[in-house]
N, C-alpha and C. Protein backbone atom coordinates (compact mmCIF):
# COMPACT_ATOMS: atom_id res chain seq x y z
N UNK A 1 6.57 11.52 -13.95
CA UNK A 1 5.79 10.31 -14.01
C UNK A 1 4.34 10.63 -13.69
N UNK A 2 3.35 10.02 -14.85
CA UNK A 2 2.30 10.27 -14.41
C UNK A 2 1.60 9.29 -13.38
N UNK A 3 0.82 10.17 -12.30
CA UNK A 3 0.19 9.31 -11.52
C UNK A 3 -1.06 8.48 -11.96
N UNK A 4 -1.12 7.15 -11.18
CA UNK A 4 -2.05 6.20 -11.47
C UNK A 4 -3.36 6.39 -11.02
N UNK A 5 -4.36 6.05 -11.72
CA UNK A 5 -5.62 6.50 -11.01
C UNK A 5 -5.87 5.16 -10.12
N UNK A 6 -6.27 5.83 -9.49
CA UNK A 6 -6.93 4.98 -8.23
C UNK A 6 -8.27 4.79 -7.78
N UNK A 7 -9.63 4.04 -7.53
CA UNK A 7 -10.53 4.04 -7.47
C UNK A 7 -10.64 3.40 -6.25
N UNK A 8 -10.40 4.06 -4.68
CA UNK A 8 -10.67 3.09 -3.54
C UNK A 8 -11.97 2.07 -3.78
N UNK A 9 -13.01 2.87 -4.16
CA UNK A 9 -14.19 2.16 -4.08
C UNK A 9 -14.39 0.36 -4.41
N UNK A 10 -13.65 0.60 -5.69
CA UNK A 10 -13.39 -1.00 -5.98
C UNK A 10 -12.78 -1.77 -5.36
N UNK A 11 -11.99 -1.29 -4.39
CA UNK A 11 -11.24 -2.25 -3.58
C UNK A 11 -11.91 -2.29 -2.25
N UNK A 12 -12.89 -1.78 -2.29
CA UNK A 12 -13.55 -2.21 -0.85
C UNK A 12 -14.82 -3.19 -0.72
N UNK A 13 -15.08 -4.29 0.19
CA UNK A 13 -16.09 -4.70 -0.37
C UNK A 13 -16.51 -5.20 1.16
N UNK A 14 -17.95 -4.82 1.22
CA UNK A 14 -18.59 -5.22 2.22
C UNK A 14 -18.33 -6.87 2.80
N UNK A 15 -17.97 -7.84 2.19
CA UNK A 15 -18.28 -9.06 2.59
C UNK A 15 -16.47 -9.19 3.16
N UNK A 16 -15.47 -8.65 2.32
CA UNK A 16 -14.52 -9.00 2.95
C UNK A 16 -14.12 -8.27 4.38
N UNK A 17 -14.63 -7.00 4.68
CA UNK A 17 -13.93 -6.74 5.83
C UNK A 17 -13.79 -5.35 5.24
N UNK A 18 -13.15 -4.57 6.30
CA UNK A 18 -12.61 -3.09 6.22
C UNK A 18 -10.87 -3.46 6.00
N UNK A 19 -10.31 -2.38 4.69
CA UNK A 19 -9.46 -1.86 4.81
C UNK A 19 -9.05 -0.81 4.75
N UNK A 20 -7.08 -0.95 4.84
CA UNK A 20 -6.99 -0.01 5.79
C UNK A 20 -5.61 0.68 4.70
N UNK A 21 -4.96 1.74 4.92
CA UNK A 21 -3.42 1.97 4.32
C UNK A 21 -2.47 1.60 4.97
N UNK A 22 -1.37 1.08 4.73
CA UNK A 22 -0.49 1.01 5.59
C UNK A 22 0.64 1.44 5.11
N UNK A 23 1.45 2.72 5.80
CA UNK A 23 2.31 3.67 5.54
C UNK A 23 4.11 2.31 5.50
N UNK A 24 4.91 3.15 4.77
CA UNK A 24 6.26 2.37 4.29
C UNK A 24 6.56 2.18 5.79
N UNK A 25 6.57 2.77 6.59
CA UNK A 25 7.47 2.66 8.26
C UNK A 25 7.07 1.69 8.75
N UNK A 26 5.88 1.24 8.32
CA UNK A 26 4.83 0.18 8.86
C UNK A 26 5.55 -0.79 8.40
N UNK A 27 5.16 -1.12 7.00
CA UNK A 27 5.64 -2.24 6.44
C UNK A 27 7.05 -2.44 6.83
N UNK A 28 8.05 -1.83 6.52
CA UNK A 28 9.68 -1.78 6.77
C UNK A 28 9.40 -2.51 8.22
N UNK A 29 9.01 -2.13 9.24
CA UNK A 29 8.74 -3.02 10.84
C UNK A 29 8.31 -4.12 10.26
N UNK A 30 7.20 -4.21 9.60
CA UNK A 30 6.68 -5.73 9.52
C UNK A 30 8.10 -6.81 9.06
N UNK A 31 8.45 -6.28 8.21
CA UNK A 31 9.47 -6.84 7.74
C UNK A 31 10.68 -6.88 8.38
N UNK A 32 11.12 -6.31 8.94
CA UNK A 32 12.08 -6.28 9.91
C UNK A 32 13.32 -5.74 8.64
N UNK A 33 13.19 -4.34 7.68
CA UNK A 33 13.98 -4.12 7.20
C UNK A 33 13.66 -2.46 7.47
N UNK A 34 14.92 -1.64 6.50
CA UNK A 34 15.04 -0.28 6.44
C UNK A 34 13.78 0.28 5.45
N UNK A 35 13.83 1.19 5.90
CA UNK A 35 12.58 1.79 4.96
C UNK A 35 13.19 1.94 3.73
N UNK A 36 14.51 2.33 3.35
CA UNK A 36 15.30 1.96 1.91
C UNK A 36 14.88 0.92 1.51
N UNK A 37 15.12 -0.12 2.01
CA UNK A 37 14.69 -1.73 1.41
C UNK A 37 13.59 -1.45 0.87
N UNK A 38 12.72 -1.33 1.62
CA UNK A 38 11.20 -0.75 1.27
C UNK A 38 10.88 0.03 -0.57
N UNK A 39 11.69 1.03 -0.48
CA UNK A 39 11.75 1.52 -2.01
C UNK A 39 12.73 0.93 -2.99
N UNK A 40 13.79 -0.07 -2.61
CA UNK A 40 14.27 -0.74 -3.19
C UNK A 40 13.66 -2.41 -4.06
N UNK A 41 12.76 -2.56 -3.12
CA UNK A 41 11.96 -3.81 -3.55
C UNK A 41 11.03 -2.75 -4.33
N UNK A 42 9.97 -1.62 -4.11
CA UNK A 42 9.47 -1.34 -4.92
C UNK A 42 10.16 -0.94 -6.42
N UNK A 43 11.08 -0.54 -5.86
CA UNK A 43 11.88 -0.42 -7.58
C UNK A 43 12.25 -1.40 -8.45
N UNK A 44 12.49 -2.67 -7.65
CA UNK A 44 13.17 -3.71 -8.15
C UNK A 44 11.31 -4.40 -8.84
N UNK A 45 10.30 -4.33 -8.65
CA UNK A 45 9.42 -4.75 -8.71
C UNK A 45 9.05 -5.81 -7.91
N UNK A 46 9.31 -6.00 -6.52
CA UNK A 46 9.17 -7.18 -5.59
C UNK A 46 7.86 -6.70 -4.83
N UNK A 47 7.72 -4.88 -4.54
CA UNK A 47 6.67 -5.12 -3.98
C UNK A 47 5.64 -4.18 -5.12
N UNK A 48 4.65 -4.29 -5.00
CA UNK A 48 4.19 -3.17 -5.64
C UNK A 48 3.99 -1.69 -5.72
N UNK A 49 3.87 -0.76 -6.56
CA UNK A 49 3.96 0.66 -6.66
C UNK A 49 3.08 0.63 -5.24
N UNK A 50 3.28 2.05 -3.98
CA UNK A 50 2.27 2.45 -3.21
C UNK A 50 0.98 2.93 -3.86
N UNK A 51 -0.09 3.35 -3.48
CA UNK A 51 -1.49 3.93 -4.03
C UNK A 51 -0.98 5.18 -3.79
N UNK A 52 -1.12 6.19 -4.96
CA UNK A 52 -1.07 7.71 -5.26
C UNK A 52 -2.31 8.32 -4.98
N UNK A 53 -2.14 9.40 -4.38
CA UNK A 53 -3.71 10.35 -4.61
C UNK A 53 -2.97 11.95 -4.74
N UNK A 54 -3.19 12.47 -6.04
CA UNK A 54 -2.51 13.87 -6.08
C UNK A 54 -0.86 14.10 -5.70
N UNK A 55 -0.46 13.24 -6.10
CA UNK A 55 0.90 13.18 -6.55
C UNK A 55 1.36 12.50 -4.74
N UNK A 56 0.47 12.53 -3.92
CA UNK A 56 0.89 12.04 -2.24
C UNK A 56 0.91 10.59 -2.18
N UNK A 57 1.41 10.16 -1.76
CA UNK A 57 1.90 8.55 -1.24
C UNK A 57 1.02 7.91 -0.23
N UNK A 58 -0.08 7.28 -0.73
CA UNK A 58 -0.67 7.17 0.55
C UNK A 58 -0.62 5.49 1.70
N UNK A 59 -0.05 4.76 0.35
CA UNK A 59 0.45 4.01 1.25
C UNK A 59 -0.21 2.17 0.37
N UNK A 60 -0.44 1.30 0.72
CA UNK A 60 -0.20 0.61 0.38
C UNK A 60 -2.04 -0.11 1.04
N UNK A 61 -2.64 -0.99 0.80
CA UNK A 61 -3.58 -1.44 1.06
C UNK A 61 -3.45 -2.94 1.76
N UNK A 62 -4.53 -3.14 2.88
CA UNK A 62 -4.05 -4.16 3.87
C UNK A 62 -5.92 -4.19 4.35
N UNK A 63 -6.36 -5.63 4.00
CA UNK A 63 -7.62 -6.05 4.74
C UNK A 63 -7.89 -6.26 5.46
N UNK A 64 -8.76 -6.26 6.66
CA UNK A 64 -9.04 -6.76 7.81
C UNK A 64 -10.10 -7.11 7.66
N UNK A 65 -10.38 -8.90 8.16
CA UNK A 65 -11.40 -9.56 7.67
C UNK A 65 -12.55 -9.33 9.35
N UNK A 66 -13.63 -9.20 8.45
CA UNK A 66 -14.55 -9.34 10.38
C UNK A 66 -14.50 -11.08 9.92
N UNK A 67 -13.87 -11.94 9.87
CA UNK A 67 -14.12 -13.08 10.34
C UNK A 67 -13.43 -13.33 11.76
């Protein structure tokens, strides 16, 4: 499978805030499920593909507003 390009830059924007990655172990806690679940919703298409960089997993994108 080829990997997706990714352009952090566009997804960052001064007015909203800094973000951040947030790794599957993370999310799986947020959720209060297995990290399986985790690649199971991504497979099923519930959550979206993680962000790729060089074939590595880097994780998933999450904003933090300075409001």
């Amino acid at each position: 499978m080829k990997d997706k390009i990714f352009d952090l830059s566009r997804h960052i924007s001064w007015e909203t805030g800094t973000k951040i990655f947030i790794k599957k172990i993370t999310l799986a806690t947020r959720f209060n499920v297995d990290v399986r679940t985790i690649d199971n919703w991504v497979k099923s298409s519930t959550l979206p593909e993680p962000i790729r960089k060089n074939g590595r997993v880097l994780g998933w994108l999450e904003d933090y507003s300075n409001e």
